[in-house]
C-alpha atoms as a PDB file:
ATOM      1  CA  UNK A   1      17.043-122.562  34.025  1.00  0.00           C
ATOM      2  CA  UNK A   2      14.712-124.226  31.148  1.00  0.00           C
ATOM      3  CA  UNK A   3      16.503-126.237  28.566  1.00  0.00           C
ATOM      4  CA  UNK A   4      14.940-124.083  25.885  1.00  0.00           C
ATOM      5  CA  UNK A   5      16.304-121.150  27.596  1.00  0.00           C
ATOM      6  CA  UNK A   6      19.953-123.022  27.527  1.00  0.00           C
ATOM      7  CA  UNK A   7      20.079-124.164  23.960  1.00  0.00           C
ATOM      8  CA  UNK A   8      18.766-120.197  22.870  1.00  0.00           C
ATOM      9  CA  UNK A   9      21.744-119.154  25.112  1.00  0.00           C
ATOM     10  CA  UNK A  10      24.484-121.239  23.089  1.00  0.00           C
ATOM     11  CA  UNK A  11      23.102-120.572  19.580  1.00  0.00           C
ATOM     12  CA  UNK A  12      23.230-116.671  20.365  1.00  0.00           C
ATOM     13  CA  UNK A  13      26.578-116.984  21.937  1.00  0.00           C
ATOM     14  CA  UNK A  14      27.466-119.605  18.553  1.00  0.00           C
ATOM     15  CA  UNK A  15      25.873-116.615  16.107  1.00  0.00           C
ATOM     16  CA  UNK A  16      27.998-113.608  18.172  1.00  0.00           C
ATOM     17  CA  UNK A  17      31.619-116.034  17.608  1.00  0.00           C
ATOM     18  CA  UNK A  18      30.940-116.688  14.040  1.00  0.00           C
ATOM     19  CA  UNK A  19      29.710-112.893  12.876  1.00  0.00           C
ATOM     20  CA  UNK A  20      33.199-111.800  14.750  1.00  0.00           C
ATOM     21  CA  UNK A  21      35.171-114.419  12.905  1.00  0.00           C
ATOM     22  CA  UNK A  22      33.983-113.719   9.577  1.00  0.00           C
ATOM     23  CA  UNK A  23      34.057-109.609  10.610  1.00  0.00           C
ATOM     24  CA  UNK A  24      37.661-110.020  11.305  1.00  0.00           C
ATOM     25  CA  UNK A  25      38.311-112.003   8.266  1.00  0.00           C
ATOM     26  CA  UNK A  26      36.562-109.175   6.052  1.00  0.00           C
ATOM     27  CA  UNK A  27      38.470-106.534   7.823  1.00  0.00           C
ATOM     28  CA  UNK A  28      41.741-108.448   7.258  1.00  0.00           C
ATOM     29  CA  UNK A  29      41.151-109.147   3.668  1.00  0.00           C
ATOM     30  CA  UNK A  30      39.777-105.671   2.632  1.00  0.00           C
ATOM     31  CA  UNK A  31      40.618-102.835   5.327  1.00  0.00           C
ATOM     32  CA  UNK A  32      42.785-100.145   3.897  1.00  0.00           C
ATOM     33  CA  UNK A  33      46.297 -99.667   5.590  1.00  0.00           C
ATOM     34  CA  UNK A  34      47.484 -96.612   4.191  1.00  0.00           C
ATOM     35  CA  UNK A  35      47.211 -92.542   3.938  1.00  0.00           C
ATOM     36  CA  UNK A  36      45.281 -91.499   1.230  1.00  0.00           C
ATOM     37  CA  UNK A  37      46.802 -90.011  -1.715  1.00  0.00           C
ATOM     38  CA  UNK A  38      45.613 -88.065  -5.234  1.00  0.00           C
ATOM     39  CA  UNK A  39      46.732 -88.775  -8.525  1.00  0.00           C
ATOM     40  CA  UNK A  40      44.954 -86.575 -10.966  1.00  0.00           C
ATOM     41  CA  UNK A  41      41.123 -86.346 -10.502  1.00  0.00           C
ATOM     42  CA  UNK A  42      41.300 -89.911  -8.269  1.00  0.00           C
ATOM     43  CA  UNK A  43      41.624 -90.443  -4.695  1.00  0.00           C
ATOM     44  CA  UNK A  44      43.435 -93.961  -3.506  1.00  0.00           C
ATOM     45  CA  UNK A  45      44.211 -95.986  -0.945  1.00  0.00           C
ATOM     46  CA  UNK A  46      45.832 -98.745   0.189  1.00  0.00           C
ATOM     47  CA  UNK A  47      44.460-102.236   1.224  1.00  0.00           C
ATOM     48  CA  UNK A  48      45.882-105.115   3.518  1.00  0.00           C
ATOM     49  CA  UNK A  49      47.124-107.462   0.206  1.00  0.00           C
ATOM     50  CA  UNK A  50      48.821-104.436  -0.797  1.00  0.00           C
ATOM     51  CA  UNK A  51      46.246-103.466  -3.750  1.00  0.00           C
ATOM     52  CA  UNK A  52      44.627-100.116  -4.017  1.00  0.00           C
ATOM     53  CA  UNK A  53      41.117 -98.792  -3.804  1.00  0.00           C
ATOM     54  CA  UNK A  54      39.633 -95.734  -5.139  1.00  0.00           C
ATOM     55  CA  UNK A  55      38.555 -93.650  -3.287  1.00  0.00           C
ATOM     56  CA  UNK A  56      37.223 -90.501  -4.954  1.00  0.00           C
ATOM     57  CA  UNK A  57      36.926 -89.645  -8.545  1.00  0.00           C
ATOM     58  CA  UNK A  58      36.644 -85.904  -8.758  1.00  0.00           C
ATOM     59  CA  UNK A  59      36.565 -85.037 -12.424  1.00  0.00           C
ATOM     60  CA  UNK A  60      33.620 -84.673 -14.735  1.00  0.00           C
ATOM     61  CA  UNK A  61      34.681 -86.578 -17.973  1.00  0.00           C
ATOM     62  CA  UNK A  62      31.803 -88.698 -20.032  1.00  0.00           C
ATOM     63  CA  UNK A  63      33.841 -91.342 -20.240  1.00  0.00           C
ATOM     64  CA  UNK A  64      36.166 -92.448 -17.525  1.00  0.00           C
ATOM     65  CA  UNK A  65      38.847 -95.495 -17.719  1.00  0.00           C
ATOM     66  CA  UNK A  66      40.241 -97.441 -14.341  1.00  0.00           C
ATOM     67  CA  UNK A  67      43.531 -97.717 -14.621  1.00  0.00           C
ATOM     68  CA  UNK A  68      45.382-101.405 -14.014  1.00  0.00           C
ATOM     69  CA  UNK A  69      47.330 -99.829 -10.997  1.00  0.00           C
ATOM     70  CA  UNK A  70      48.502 -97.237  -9.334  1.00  0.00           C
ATOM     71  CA  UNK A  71      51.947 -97.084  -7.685  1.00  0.00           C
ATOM     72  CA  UNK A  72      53.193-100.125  -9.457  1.00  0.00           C
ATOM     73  CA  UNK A  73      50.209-101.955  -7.681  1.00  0.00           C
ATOM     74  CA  UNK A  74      46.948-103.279  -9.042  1.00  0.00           C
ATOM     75  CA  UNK A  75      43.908-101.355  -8.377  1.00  0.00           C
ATOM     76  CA  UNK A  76      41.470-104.132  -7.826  1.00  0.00           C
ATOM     77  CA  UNK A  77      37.981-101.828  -5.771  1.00  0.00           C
ATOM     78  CA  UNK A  78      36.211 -98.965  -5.855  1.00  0.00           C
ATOM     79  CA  UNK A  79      34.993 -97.937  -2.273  1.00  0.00           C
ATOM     80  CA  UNK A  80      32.168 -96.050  -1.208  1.00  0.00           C
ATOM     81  CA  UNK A  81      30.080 -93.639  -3.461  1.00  0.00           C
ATOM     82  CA  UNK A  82      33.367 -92.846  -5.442  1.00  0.00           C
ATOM     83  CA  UNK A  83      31.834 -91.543  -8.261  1.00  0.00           C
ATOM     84  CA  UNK A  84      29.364 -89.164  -6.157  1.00  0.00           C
ATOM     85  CA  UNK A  85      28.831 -86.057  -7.747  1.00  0.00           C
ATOM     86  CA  UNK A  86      30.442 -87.257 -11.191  1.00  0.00           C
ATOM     87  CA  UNK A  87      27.271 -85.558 -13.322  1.00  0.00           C
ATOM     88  CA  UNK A  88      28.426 -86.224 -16.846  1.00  0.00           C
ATOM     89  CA  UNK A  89      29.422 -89.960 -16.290  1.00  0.00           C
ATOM     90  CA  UNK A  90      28.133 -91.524 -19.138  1.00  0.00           C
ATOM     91  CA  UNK A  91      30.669 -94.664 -19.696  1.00  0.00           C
ATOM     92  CA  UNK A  92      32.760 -96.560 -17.901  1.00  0.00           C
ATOM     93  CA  UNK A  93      35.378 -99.120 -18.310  1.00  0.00           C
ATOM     94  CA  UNK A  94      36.749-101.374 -15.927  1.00  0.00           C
ATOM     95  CA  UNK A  95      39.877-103.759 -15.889  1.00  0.00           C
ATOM     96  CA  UNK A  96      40.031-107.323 -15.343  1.00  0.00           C
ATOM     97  CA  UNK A  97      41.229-107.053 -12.048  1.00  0.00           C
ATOM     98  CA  UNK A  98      38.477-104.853 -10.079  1.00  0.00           C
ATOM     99  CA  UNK A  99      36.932-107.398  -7.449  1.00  0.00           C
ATOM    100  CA  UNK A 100      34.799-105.293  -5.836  1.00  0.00           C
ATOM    101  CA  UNK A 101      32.448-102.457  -6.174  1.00  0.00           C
ATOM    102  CA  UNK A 102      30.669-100.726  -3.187  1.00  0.00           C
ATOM    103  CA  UNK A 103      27.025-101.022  -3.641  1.00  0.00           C
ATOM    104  CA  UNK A 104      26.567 -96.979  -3.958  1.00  0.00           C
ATOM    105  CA  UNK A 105      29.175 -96.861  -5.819  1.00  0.00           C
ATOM    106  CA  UNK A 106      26.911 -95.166  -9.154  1.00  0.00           C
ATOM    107  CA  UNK A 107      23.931 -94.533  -7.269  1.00  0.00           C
ATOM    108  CA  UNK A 108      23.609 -90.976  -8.180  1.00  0.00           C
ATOM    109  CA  UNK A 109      25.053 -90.661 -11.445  1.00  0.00           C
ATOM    110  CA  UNK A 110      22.038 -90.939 -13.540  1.00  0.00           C
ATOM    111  CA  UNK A 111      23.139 -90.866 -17.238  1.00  0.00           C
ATOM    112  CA  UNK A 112      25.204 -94.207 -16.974  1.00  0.00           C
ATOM    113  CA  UNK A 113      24.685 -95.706 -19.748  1.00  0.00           C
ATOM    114  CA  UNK A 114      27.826 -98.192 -20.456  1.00  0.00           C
ATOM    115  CA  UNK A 115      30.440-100.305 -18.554  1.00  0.00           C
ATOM    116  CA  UNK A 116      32.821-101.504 -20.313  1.00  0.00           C
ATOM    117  CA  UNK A 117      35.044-104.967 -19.176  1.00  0.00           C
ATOM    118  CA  UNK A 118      37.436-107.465 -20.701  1.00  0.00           C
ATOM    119  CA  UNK A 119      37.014-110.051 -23.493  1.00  0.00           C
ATOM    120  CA  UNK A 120      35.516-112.846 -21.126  1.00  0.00           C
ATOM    121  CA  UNK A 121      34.540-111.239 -17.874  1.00  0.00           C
ATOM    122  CA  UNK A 122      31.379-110.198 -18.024  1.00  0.00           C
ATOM    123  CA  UNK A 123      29.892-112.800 -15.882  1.00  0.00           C
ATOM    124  CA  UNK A 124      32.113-112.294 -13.760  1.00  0.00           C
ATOM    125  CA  UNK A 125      31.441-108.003 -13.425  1.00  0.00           C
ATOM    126  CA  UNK A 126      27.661-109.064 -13.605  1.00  0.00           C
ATOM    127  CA  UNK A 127      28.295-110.547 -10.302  1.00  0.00           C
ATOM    128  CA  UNK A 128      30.645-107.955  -8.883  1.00  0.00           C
ATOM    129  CA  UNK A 129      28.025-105.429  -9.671  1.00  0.00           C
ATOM    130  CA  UNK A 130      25.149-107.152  -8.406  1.00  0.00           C
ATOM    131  CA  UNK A 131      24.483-105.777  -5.192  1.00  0.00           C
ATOM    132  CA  UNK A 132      24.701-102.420  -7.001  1.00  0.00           C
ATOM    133  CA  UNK A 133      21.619 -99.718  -7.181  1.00  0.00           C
ATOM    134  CA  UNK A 134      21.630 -96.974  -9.487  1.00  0.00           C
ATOM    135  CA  UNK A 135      19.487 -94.116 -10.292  1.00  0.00           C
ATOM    136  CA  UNK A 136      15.848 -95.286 -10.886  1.00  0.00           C
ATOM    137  CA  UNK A 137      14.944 -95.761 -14.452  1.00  0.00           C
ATOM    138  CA  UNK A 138      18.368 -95.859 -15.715  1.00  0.00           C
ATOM    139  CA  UNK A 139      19.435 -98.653 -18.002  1.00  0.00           C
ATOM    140  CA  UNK A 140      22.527 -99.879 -18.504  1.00  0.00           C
ATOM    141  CA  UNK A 141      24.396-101.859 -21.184  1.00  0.00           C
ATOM    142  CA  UNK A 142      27.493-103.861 -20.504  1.00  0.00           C
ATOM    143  CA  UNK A 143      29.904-104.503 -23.465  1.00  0.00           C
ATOM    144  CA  UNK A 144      32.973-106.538 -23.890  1.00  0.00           C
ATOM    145  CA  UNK A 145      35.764-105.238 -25.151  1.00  0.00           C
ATOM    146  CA  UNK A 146      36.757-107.822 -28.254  1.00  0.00           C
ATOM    147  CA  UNK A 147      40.224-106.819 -28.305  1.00  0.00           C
ATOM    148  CA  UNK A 148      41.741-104.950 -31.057  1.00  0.00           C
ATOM    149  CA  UNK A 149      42.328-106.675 -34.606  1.00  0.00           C
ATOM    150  CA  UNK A 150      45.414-104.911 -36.965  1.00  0.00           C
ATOM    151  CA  UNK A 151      44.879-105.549 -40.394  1.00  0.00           C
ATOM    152  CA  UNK A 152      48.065-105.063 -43.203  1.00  0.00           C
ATOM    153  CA  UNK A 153      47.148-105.085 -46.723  1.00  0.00           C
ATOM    154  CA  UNK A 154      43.670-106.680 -45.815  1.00  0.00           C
ATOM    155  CA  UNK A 155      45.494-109.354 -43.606  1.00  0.00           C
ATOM    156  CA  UNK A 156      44.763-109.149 -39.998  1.00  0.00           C
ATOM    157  CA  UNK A 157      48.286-109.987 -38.067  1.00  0.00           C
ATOM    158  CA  UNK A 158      48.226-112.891 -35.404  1.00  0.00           C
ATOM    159  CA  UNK A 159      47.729-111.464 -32.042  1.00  0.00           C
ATOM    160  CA  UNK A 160      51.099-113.150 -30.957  1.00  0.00           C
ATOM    161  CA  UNK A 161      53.500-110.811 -33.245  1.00  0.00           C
ATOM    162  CA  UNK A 162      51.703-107.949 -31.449  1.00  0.00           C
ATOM    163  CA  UNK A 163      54.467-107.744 -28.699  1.00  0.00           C
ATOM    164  CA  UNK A 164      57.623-107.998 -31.376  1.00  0.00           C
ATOM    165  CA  UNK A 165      58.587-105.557 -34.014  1.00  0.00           C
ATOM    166  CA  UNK A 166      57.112-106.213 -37.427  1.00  0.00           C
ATOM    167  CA  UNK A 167      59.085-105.529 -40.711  1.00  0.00           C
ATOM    168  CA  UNK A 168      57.400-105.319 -44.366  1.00  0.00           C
ATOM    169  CA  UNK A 169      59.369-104.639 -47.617  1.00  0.00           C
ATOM    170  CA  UNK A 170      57.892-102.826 -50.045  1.00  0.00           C
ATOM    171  CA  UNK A 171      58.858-101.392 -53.316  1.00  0.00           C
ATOM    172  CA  UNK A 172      58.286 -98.199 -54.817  1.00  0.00           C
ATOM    173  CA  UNK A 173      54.621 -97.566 -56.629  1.00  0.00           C
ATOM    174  CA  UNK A 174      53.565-100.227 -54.014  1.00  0.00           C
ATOM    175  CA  UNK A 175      50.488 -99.402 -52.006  1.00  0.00           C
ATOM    176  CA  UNK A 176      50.053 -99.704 -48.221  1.00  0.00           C
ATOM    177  CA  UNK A 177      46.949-100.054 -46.329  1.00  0.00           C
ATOM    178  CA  UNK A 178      46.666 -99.974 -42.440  1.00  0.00           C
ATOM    179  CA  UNK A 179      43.176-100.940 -40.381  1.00  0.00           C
ATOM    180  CA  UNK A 180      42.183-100.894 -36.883  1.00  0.00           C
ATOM    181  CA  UNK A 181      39.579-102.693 -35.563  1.00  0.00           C
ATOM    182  CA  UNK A 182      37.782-101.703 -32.337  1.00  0.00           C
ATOM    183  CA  UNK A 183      34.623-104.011 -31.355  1.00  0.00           C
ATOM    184  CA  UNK A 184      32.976-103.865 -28.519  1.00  0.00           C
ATOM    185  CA  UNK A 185      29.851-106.684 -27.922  1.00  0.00           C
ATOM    186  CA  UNK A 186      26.878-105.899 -26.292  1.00  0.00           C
ATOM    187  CA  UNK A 187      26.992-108.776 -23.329  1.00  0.00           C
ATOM    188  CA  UNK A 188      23.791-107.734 -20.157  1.00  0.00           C
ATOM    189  CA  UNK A 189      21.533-105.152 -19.721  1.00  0.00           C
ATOM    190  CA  UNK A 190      20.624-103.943 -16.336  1.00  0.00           C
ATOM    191  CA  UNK A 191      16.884-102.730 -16.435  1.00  0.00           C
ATOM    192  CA  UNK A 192      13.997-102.715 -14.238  1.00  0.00           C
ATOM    193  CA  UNK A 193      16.462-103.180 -10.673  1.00  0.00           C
ATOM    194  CA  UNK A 194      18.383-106.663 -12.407  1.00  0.00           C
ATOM    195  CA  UNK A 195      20.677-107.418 -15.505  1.00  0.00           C
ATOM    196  CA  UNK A 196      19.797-110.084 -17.685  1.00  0.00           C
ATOM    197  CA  UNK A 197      21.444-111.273 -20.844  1.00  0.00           C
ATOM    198  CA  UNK A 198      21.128-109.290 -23.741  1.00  0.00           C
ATOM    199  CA  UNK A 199      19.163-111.178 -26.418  1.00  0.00           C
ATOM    200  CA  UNK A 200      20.173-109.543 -29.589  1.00  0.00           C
ATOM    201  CA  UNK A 201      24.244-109.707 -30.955  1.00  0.00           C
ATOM    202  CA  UNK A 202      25.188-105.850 -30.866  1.00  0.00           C
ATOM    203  CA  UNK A 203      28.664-105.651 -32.330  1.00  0.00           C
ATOM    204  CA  UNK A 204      29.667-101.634 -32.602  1.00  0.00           C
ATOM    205  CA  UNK A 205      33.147-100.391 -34.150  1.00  0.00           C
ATOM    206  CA  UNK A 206      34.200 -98.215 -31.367  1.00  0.00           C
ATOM    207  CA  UNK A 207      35.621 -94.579 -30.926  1.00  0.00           C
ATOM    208  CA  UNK A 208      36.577 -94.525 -34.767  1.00  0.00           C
ATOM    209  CA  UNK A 209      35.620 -90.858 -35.247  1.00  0.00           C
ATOM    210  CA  UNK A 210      38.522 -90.253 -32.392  1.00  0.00           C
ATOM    211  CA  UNK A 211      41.304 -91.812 -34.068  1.00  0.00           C
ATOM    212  CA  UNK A 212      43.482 -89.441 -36.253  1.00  0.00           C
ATOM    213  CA  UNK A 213      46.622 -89.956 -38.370  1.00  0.00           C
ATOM    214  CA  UNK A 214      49.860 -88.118 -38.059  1.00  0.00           C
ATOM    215  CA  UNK A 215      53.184 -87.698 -39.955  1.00  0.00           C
ATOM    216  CA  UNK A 216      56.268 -86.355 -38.680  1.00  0.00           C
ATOM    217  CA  UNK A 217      57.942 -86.416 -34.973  1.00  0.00           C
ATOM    218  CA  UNK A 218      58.953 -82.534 -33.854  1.00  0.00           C
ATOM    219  CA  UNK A 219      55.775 -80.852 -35.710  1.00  0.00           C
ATOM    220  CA  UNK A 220      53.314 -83.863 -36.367  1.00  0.00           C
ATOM    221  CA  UNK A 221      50.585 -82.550 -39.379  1.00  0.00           C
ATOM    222  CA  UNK A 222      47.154 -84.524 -39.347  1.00  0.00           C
ATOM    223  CA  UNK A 223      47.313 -86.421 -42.332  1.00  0.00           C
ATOM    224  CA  UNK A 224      43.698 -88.317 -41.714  1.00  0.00           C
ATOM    225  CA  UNK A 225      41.062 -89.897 -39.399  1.00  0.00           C
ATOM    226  CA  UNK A 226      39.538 -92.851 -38.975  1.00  0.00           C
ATOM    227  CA  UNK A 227      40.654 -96.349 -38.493  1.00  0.00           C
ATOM    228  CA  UNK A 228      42.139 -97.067 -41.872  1.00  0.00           C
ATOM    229  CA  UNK A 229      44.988 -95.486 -43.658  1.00  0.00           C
ATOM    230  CA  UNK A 230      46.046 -95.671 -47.187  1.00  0.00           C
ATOM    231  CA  UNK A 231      48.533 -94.461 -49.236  1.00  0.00           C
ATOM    232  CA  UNK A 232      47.959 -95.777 -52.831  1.00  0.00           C
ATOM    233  CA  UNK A 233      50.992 -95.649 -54.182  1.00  0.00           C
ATOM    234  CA  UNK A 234      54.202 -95.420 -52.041  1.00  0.00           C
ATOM    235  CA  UNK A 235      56.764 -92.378 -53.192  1.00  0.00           C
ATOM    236  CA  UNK A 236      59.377 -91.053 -51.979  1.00  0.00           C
ATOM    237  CA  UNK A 237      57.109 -88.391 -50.139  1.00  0.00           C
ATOM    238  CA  UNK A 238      55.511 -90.941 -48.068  1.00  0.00           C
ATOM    239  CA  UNK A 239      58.854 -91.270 -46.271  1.00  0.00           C
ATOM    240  CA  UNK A 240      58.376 -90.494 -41.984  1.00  0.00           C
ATOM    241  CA  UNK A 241      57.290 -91.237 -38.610  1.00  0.00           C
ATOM    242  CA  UNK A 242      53.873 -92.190 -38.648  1.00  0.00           C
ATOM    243  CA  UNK A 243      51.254 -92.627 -35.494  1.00  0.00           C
ATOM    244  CA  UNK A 244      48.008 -93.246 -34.871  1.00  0.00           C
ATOM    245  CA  UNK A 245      46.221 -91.450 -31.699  1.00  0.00           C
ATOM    246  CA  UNK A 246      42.833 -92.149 -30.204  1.00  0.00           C
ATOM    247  CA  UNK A 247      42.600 -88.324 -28.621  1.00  0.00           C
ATOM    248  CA  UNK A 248      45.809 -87.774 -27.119  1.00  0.00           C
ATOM    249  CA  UNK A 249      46.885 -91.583 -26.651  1.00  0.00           C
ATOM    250  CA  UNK A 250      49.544 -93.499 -29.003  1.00  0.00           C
ATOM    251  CA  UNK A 251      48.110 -96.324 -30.138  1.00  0.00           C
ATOM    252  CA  UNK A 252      50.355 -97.308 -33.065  1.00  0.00           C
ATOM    253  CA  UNK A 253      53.782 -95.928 -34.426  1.00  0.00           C
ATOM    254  CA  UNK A 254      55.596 -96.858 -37.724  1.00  0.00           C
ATOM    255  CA  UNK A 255      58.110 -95.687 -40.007  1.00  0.00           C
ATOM    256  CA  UNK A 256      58.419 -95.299 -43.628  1.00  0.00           C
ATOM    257  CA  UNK A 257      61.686 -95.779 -44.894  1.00  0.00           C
ATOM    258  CA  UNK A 258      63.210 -96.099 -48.417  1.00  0.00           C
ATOM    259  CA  UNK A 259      67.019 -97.460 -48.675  1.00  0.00           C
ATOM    260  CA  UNK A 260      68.820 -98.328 -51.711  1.00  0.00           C
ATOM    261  CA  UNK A 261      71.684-100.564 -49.647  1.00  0.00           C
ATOM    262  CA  UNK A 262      71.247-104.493 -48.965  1.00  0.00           C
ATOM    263  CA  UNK A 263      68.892-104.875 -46.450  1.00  0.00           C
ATOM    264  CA  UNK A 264      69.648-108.142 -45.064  1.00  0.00           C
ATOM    265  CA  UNK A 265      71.739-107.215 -42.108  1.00  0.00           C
ATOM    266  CA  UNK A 266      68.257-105.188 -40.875  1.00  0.00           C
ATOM    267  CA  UNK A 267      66.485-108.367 -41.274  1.00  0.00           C
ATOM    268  CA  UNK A 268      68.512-111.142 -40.074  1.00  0.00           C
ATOM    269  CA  UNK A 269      66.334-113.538 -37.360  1.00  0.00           C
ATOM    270  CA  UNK A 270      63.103-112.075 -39.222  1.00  0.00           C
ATOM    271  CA  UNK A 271      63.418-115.047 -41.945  1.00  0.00           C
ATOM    272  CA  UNK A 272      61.718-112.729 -44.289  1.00  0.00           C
ATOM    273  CA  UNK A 273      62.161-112.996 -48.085  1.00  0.00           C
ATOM    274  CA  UNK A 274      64.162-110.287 -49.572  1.00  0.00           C
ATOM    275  CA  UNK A 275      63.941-109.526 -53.455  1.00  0.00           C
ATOM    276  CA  UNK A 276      66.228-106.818 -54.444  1.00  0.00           C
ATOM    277  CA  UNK A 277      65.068-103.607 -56.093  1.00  0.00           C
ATOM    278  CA  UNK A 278      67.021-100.188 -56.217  1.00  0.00           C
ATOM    279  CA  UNK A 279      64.699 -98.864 -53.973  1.00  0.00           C
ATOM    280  CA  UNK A 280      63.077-100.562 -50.793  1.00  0.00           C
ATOM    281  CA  UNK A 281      60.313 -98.995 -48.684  1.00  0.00           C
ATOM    282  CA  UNK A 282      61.423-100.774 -45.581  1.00  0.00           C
ATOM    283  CA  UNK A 283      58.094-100.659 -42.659  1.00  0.00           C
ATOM    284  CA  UNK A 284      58.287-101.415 -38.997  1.00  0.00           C
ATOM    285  CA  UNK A 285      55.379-101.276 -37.256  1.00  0.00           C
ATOM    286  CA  UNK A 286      55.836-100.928 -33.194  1.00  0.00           C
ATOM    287  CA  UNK A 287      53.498-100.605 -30.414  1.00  0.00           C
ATOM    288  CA  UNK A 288      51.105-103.124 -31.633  1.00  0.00           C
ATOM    289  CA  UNK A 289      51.165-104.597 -27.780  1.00  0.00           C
ATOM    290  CA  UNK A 290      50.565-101.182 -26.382  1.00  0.00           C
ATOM    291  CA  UNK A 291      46.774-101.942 -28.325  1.00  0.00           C
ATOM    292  CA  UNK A 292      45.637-105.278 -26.915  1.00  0.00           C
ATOM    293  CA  UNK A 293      47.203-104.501 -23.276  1.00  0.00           C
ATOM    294  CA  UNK A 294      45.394-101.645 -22.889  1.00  0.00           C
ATOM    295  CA  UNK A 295      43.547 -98.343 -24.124  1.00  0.00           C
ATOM    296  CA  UNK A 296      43.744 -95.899 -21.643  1.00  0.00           C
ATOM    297  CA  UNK A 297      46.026 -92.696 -20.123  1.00  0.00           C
ATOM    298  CA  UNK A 298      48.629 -93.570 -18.051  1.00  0.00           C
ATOM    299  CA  UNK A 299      47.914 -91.360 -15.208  1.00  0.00           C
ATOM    300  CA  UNK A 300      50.146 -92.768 -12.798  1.00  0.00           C
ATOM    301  CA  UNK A 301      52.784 -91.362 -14.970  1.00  0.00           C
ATOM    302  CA  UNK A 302      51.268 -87.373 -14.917  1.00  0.00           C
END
């Protein structure tokens, strides 16, 4: 046999061991392992690391949100044409964990418009999506999410009091003014088959027309929308449970309160100073961390 004949004989066989190496490391990091099951309009299943994939989506919402996990595990790829037959899809947002999106994964759903990923991953998403086709035409913008900024009487609270219970004394005639910011930054645009860096800043105030105001816990009454709420001067008919919904999720929760005993037992370890007055609108704001962790339904828990 010809020397040239021997050495293409060992490369081939060389080529054949290294594609099944590296197929049996793909199958081992990626194959799914378990049955799959539906939670509300999406289809999952289980991967060899123990995350989830989707599988299916089979609702028909404008504006669909991935979920961090499902079954107390992360959901970290969306498998094969998932969103097939999703018509309306117009937005999407994705969570810091997805790794991996099949390349025909929006290939048919043709009035895409937005993905939406965390602060600080959009390189990163640019590069998970890269392999991706979708319809012809179609562009795309991707947008950060710029995390949400509370504001109390015009100053905006430190991101690290977010997960603790806030308490603000007020007195009576005082006024009170709550705002929610929403930003979203305008990152790539995908256009003519590639994405490329957008070259103008595009900073948009998002979903503010969906955020309403509500007073009361058994029969909540719309008291206003928007992302700011005021109350100009604080009476004794401002006292109750107030919340703030974008649609139908919580977003923020406080209560009103107006005592006429010593308060300092309620705010011992708070270090806040107290200046007595017969009456004391006492405010707690809670479920500030329930904003920057996340903005979407918990479906795992329907």
């Amino acid at each position: 046999m010809k020397k040239s004949n021997l050495i293409f004989i060992k490369e081939t066989i060389i080529f054949i061991i290294v594609l099944f190496a590296s197929s049996i490391t793909l199958i081992h990091a990626s194959a799914p392992t378990g049955e799959v099951t539906t939670n509300g309009d999406f289809s999952y299943q289980k991967l060899a690391d123990g995350s989830y994939q989707i599988l299916q989506y089979s609702g028909n919402d404008k504006k669909v949100v991935i979920d961090d996990e499902y079954d107390n595990q992360k959901i970290t790829a969306i498998s094969n044409q998932a969103f097939f037959g999703a018509d309306a899809l117009e937005e999407i947002e994705l969570h810091e964990d997805i790794n991996y999106v099949a390349s025909d994964v929006f290939e048919e759903n043709r009035y895409l418009k937005r993905i939406i990923v965390p602060e600080g991953t959009s390189d990163k998403f640019v590069e998970v999506l890269s392999t991706s086709t979708f319809a012809s035409n179609q562009k795309i913008s991707l947008y950060e999410n710029n995390k949400f900024s509370v504001y109390v009487d015009n100053v905006k609270l430190d991101q690290s009091d977010y997960s603790m219970v806030l308490h603000y004394q007020k007195q009576l005639g005082d006024s009170l003014d709550i705002t929610i910011d929403m930003k979203q930054t305008l990152m790539y645009v995908y256009e003519d088959g590639a994405w490329n860096e957008s070259e103008e800043v595009v900073t948009i105030n998002s979903d503010i027309n969906k955020l309403t105001w509500y007073v009361g816990v058994d029969n909540p009454i719309i008291i206003q929308s928007g992302n700011h709420l005021s109350i100009p001067s604080i009476s004794e008919d401002n006292i109750g449970y107030y919340t703030l919904k974008l649609e139908d999720e919580v977003l923020l929760q406080f209560e009103l309160q107006i005592t006429k005993e010593d308060t300092t037992s309620i705010t011992t370890g708070f270090n806040l100073p107290f200046a007595w007055s017969d009456a004391i609108v006492l405010l707690s704001v809670v479920g500030l961390s329930g904003l920057i962790l996340k903005r979407r339904k918990d479906t795992c828990g329907n």
